[in-house]
Protein backbone atom coordinates (compact mmCIF):
# COMPACT_ATOMS: atom_id res chain seq x y z
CA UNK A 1 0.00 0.00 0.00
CA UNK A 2 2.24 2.22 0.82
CA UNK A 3 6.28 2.71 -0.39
CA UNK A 4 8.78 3.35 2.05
CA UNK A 5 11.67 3.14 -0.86
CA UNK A 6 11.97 7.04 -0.01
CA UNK A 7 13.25 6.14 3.87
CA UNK A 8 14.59 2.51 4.09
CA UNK A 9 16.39 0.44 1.39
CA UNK A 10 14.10 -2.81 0.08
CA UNK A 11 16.93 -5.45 0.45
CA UNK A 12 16.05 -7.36 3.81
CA UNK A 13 19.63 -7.16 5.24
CA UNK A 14 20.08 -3.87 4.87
CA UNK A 15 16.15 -3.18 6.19
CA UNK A 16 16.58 -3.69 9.80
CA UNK A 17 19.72 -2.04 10.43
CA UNK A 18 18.42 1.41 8.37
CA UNK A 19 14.62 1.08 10.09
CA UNK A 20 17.00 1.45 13.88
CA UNK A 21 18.89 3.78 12.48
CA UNK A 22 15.67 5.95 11.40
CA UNK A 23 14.18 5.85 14.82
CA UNK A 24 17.61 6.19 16.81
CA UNK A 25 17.99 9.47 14.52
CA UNK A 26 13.73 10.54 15.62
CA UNK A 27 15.00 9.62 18.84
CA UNK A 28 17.81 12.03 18.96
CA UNK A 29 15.86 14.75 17.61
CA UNK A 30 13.09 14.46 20.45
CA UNK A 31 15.64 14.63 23.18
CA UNK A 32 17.22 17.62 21.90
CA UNK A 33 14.19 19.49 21.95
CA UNK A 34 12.86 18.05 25.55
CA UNK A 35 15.68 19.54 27.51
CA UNK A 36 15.30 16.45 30.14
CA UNK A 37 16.55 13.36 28.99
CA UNK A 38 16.35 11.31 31.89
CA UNK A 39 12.76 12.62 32.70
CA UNK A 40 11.19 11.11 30.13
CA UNK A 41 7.88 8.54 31.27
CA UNK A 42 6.35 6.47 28.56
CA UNK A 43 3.54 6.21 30.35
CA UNK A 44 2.86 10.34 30.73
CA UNK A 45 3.87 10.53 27.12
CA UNK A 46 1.34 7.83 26.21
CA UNK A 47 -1.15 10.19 28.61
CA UNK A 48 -0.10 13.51 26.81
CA UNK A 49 -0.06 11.72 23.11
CA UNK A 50 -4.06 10.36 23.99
CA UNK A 51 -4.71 13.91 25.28
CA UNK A 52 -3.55 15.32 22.20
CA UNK A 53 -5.40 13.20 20.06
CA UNK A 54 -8.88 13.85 21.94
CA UNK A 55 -8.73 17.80 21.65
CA UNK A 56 -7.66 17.09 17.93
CA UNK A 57 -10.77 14.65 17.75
CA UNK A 58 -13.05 17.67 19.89
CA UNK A 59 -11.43 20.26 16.85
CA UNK A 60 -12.30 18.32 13.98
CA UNK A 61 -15.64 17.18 15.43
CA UNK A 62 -17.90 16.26 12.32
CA UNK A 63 -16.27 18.24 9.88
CA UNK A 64 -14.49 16.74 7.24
CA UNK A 65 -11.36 18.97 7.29
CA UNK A 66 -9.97 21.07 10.14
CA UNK A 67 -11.43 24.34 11.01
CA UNK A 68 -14.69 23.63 8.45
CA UNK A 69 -12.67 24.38 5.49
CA UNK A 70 -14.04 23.10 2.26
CA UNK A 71 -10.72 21.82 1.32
CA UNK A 72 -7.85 20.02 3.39
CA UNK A 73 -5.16 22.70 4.71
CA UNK A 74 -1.89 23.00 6.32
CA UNK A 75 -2.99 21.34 9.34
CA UNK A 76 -5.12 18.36 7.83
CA UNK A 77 -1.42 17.72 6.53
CA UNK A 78 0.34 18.35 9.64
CA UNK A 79 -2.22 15.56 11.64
CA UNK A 80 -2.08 13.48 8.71
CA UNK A 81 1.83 13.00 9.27
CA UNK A 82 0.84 11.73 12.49
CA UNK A 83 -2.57 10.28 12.47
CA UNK A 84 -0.77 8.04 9.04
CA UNK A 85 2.76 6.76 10.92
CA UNK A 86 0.61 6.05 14.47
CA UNK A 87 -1.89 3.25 12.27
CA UNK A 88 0.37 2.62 9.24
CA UNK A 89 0.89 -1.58 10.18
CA UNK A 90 4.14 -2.02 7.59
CA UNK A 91 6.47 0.71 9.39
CA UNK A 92 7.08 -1.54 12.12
CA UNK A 93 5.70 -0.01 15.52
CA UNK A 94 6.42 -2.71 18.11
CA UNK A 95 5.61 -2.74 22.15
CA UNK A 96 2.51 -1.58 24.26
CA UNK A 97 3.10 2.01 23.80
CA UNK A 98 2.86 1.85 20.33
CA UNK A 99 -0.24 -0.50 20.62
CA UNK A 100 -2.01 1.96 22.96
CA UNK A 101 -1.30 4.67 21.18
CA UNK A 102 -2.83 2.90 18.46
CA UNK A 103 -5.55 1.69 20.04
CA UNK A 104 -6.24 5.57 21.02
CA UNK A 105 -6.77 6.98 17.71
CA UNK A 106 -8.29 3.86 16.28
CA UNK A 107 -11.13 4.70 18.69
CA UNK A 108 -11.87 7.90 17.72
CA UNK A 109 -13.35 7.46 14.69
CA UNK A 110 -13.60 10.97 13.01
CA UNK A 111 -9.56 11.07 12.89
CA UNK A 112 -9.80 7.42 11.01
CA UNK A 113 -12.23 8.89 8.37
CA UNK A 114 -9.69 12.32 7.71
CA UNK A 115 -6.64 10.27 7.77
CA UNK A 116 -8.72 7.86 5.14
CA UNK A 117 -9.93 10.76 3.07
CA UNK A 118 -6.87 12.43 3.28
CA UNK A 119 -5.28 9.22 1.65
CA UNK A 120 -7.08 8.98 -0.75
CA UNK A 121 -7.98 12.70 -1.68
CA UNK A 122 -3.82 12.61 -2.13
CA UNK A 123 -2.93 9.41 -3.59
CA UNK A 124 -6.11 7.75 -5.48
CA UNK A 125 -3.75 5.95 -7.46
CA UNK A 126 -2.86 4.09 -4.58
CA UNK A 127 -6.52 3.17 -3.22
């Protein structure tokens, strides 16, 4: 469904090593910006990350794009990124963080639909 040839390499050996590279590098990047690296609790970031994705779930309420536009914006784009990597099965997401956090937005149904019509508003070719 979806081609990750843009971010790891398709030969199985060489697969692994690049997908733990990619997250070590996401890693890195996160602790930068958090300031306390030893202060970090999966389970309050697991707390803030459902949080999040209620009040984005309250925002985008029945609508079919963010902020009642009649077309998807900036920020349909900038959940997307998320709401897309958080369900996508083939990137790789292991552990019960990432199956909470999964199991989060899968329940709220209305960020299901725009990351679906999202999809396929951007890539019908692919549907």
């Amino acid at each position: 469904m979806y081609d990750y040839g843009f971010y790891l390499p398709p030969s199985p050996i060489l697969h692994l090593p690049a997908l733990h590279a990619l997250r070590d590098a996401a890693t890195a990047e996160i602790l930068k910006t958090t300031r306390c690296h030893a202060n970090i609790s999966p389970p309050q970031l697991l707390a803030d990350a459902t949080d999040a994705l209620r009040a984005l779930s309250t925002l985008l309420a029945g609508d079919e794009w963010f902020f009642g536009r009649p077309d998807p914006g900036l920020f349909d784009a900038e959940v997307f990124a998320y709401t897309w990597l958080i369900l996508d099965q083939g990137f790789g997401w292991a552990g019960d963080f990432a199956l909470a956090l999964e199991g989060c937005l899968a329940g709220l149904e209305n960020l299901v639909s725009h990351r679906r019509r999202l999809y396929e508003r951007c890539w019908p070719e692919a549907v």
